[in-house]
Protein backbone atom coordinates (compact mmCIF):
# COMPACT_ATOMS: atom_id res chain seq x y z
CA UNK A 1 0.00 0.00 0.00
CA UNK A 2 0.91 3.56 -0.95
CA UNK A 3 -0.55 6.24 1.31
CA UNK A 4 0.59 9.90 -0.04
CA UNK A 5 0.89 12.63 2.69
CA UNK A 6 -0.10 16.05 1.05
CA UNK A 7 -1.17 19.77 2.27
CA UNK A 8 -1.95 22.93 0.64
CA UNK A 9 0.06 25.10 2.97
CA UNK A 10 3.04 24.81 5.18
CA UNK A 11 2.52 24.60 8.91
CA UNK A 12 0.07 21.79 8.74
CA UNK A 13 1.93 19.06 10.67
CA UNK A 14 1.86 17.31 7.50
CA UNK A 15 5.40 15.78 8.01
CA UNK A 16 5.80 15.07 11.76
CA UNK A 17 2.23 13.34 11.99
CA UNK A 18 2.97 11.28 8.39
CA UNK A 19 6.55 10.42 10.78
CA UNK A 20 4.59 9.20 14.03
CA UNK A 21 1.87 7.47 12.41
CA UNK A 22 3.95 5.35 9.84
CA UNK A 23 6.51 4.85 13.43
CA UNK A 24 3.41 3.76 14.92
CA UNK A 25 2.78 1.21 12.41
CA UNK A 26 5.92 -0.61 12.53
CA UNK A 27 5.29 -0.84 16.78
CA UNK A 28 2.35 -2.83 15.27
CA UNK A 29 4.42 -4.91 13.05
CA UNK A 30 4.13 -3.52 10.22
CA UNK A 31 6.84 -3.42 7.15
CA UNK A 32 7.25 0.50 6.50
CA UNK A 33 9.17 2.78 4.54
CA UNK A 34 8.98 6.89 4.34
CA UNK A 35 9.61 8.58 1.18
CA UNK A 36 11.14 12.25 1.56
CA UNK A 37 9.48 13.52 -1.54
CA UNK A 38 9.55 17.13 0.44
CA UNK A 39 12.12 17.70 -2.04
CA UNK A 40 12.94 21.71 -1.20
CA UNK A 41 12.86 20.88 2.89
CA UNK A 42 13.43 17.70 3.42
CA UNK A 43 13.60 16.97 6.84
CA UNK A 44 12.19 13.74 7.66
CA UNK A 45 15.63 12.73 9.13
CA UNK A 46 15.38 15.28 11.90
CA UNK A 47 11.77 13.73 13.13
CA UNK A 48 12.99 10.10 13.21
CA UNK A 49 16.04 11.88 15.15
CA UNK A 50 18.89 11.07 12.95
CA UNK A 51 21.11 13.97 12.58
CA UNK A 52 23.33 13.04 9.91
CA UNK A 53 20.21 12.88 7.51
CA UNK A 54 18.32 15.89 9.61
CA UNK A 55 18.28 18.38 6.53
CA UNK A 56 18.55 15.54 3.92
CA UNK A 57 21.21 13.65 3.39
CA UNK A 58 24.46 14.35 2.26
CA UNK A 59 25.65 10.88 0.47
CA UNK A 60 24.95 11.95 -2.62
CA UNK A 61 21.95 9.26 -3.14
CA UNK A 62 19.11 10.95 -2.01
CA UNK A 63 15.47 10.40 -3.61
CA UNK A 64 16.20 13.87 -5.36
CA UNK A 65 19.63 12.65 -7.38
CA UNK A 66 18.14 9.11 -7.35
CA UNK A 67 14.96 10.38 -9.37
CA UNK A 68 16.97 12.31 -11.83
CA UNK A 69 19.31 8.98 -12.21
CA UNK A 70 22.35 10.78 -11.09
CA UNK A 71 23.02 7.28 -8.89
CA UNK A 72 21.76 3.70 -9.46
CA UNK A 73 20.33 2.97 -6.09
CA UNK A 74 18.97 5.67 -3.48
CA UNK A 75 20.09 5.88 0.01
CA UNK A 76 18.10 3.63 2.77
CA UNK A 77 18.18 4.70 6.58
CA UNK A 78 16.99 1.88 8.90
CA UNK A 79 15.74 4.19 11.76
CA UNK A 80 15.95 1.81 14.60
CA UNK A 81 19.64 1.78 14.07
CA UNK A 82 20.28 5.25 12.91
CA UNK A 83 18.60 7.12 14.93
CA UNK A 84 20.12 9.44 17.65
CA UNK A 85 17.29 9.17 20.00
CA UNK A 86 17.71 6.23 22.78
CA UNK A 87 14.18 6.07 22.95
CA UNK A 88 13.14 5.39 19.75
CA UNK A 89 16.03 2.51 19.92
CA UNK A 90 14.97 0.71 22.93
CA UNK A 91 11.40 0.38 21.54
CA UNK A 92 12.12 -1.85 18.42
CA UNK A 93 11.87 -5.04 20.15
CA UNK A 94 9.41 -7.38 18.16
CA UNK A 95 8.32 -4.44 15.84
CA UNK A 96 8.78 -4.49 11.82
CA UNK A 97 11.29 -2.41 9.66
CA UNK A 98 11.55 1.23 9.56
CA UNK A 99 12.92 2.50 6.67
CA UNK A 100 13.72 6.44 6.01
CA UNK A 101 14.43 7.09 2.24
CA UNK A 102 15.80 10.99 2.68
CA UNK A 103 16.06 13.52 0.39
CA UNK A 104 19.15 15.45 -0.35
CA UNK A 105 20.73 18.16 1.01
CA UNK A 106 19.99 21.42 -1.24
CA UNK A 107 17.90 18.81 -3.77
CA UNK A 108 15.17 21.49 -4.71
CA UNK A 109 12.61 20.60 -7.01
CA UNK A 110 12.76 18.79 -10.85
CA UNK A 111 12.24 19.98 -13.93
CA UNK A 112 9.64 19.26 -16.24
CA UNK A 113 10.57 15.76 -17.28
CA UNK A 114 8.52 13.05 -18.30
CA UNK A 115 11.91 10.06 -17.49
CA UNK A 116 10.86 11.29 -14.17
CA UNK A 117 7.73 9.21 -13.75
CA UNK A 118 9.15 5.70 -15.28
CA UNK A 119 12.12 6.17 -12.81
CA UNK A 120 9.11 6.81 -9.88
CA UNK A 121 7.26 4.03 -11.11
CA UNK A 122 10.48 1.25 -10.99
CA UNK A 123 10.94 2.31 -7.42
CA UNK A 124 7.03 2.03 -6.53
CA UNK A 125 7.24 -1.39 -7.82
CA UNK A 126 10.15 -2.54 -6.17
CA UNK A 127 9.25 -0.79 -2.58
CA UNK A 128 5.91 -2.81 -3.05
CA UNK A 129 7.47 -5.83 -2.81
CA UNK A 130 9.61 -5.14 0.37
CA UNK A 131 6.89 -3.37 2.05
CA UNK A 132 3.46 -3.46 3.75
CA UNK A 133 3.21 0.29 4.22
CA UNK A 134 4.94 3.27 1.56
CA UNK A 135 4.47 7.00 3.15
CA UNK A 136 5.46 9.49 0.40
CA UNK A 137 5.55 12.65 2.22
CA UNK A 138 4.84 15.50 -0.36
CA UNK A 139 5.60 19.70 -0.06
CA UNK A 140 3.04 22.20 0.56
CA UNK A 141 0.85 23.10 -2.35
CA UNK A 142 0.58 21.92 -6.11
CA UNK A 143 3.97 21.15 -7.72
CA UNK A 144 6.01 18.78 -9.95
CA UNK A 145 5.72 16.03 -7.12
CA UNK A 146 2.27 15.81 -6.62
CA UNK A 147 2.06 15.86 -10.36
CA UNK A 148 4.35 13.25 -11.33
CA UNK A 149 2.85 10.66 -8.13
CA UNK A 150 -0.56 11.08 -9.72
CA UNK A 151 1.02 10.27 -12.88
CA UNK A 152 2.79 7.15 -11.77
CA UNK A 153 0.04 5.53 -9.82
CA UNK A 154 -2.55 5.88 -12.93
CA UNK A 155 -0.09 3.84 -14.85
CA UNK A 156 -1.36 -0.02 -15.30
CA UNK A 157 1.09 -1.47 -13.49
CA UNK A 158 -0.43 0.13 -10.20
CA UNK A 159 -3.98 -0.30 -10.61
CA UNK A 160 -3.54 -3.79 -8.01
CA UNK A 161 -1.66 -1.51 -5.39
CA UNK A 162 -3.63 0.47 -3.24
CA UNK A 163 -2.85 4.11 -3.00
CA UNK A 164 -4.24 6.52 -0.62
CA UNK A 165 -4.25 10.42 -0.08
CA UNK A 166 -3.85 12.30 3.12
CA UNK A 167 -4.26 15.49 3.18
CA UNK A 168 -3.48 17.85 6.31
CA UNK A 169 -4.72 20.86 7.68
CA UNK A 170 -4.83 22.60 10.77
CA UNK A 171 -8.41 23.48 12.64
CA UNK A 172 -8.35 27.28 11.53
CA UNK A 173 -10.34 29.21 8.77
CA UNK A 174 -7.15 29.70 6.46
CA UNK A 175 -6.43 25.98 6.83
CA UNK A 176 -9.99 24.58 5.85
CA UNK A 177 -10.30 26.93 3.11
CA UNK A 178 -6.71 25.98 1.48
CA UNK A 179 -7.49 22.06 2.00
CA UNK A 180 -11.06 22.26 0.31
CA UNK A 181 -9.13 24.02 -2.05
CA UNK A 182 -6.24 22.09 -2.87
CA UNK A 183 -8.82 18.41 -3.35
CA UNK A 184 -11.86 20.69 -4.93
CA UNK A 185 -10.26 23.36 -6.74
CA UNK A 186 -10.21 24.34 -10.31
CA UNK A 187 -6.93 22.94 -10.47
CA UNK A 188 -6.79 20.94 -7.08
CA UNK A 189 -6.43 17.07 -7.05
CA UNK A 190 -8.93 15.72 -8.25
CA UNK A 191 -8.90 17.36 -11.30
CA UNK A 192 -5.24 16.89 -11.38
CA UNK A 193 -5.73 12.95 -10.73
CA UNK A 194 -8.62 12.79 -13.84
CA UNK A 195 -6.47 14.69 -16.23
CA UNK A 196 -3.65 11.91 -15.75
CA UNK A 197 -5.79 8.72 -16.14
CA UNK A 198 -7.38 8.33 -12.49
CA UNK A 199 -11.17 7.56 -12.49
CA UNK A 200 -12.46 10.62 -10.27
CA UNK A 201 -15.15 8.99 -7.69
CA UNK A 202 -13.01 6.38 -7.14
CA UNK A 203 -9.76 8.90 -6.20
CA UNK A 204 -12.09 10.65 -4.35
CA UNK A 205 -13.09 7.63 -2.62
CA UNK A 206 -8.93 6.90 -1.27
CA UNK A 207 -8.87 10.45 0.26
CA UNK A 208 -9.48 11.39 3.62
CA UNK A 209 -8.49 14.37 6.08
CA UNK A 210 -6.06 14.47 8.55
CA UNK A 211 -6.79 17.64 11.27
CA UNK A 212 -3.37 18.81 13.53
CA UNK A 213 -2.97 20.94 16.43
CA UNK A 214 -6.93 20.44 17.45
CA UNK A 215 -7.91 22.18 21.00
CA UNK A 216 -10.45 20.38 22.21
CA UNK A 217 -13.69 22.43 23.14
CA UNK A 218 -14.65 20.64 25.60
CA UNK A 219 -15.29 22.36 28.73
CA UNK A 220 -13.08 19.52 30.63
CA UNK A 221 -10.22 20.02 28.95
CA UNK A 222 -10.25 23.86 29.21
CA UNK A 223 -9.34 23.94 32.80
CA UNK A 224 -7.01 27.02 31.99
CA UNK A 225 -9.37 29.59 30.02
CA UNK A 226 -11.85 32.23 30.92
CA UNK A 227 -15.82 31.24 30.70
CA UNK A 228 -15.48 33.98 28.45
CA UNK A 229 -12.67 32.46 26.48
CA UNK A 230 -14.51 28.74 26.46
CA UNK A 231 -17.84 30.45 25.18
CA UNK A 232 -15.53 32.10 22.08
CA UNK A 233 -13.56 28.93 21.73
CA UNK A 234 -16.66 26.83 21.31
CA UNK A 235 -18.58 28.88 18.99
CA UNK A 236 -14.99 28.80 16.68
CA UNK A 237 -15.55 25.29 16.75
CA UNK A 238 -18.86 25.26 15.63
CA UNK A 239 -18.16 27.89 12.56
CA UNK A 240 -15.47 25.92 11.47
CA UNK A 241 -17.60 22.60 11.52
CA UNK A 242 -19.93 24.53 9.04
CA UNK A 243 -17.13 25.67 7.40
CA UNK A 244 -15.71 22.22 6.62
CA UNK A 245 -18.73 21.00 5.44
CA UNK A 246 -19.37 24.03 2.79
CA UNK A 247 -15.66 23.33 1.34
CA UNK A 248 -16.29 19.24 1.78
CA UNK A 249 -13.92 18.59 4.53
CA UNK A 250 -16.17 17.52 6.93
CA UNK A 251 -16.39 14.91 9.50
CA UNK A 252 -17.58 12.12 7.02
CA UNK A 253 -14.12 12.38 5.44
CA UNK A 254 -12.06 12.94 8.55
CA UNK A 255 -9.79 10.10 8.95
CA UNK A 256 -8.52 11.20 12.32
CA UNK A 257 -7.52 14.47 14.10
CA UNK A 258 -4.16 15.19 16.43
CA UNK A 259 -4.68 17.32 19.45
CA UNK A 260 -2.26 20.19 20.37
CA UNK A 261 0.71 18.87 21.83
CA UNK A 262 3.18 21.54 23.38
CA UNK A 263 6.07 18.97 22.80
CA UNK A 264 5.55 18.99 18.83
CA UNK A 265 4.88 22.70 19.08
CA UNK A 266 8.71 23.17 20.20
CA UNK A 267 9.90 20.49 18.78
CA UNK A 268 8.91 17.74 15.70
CA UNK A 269 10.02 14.71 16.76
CA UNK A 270 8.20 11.17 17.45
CA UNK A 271 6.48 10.45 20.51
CA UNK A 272 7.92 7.55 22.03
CA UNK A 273 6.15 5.18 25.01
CA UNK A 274 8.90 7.02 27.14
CA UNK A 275 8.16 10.37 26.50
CA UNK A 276 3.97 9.79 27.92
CA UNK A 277 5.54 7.90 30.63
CA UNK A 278 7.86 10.99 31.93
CA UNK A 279 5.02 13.58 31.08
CA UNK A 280 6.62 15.41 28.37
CA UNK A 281 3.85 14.58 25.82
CA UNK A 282 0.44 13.70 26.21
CA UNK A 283 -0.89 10.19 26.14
CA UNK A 284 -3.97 11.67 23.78
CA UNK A 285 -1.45 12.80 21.74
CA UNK A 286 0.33 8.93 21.44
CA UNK A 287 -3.35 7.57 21.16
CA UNK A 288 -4.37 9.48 18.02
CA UNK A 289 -1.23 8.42 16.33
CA UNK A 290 -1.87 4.94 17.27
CA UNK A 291 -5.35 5.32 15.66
CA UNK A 292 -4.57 7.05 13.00
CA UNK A 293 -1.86 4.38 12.18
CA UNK A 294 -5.04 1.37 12.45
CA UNK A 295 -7.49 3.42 10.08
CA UNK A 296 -4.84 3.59 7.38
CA UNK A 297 -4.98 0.35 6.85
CA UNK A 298 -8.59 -0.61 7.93
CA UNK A 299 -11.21 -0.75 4.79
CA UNK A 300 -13.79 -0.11 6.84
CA UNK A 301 -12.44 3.31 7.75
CA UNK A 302 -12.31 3.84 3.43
CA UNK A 303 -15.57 2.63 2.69
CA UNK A 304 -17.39 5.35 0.42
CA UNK A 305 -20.05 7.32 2.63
């Protein structure tokens, strides 16, 4: 399976939650591999805590020279023995592989070439095999690499591989707007996906919405605020629910949302077992992960509504 982590804007979360859910899924046993298709910021090495990688990587063989077949093989990380981070070690007892395919160091983004998708599709073939789970994290916004993956996974030889879309926003006006936008707009993806061979209702039907950064309204959790400031917080909550709905990103396409967690605000790292434990993140913070890394792979939580 190939589940394709996109966003209209920067800021969403898009890459640290893609990190913790995919870490999530091997803990569960899973097979995984993340693809640093962020290919102007890639800094999926930094999240899974390995430093030498943290801004890309600097071997030469990154997805970024590997695409434009400047080398013959692109670099794999295996981030249970990579990584800087003790805690993310210790956990990797009776878990499957975790494997970081980084981007390079200064890679930027491609020009217009069409060798560029038969050189995506050989590696989407041959990651298939190896894997259970393929995160491609994409940049912010509509660009060569959102472009060329649609391309690729209309192809024939991908129609038996499932491929799904995440998209990510934050719960704020600009952010709803920009997502609804970037699936439903003139030239958002589901045009995009029709125009390059996909069948439209059933793209639609492999998309869902991730939310980030959520404060939770309810009165039980806002132990800190005003009455004043709870009354204001909750009626933003409701306009935003209508919101969603008017730009179709509404509950019934909301795979899962991530509450704000000050940890991630300062830094965007994983979220180990250990860090809950000692009380420097939140254990609702861990659990949405966890669930978000279930529904990826659960039909049930695709099945067209």
């Amino acid at each position: 399976m190939f589940v394709f982590a996109a966003s209209d804007k920067g800021g969403t979360g898009r890459s640290v939650t893609s990190s913790n859910l995919l870490y999530r899924s091997a803990l569960q046993g899973n097979d995984v591999c993340y693809l640093d298709f962020d290919f102007g910021s890639p800094t999926a090495g930094a999240i899974f805590g390995i430093e030498r990688a943290e801004n890309g990587t600097t071997s030469g063989s990154g997805m970024h020279r590997f695409l434009l077949q400047e080398v013959y093989q692109p670099e794999r990380i295996d981030v249970w023995t990579a990584t800087d981070r003790r805690g993310i070690r210790d956990g990797q007892a009776n878990t499957g592989r975790l494997v970081l395919l980084p981007g390079d160091v200064g890679g930027g983004d491609f020009p217009d070439r069409a060798d560029l998708v038969g050189r995506c599709l050989e590696l989407f073939l041959r990651l298939n095999e190896e894997f259970s789970l393929c995160m491609v994290d994409l940049s912010a916004g509509r660009n060569l690499a959102v472009e060329m993956v649609l391309k690729v996974t209309a192809m024939p030889e991908m129609q038996k591989i499932t491929s799904r879309w995440l998209v990510f926003h934050r719960w704020t006006r600009q952010h709803v707007v920009a997502a609804g936008g970037l699936v439903n707009g003139p030239r958002g993806l589901l045009t995009i996906a029709e125009k390059s061979g996909h069948d439209r209702q059933q793209f639609a039907n492999n998309l869902r919405y991730v939310r980030t950064a959520v404060i939770d309204p309810a009165p039980s959790t806002q132990s800190g605020l005003t009455a004043k400031q709870g009354i204001w917080l909750d009626e933003c909550n409701r306009r935003l629910t209508r919101l969603a709905g008017e730009h179709q990103v509404g509950k019934n396409l909301l795979l899962g949302s991530v509450p704000l967690d000050p940890m991630l605000q300062w830094q965007e790292q994983l979220i180990t077992d250990k860090d809950v434990v000692s009380g420097v993140a939140n254990q609702e913070t861990r659990n949405a992960f966890d669930l978000l890394a279930r529904r990826l792979v659960d039909d049930s939580s695709w099945e067209t509504l």
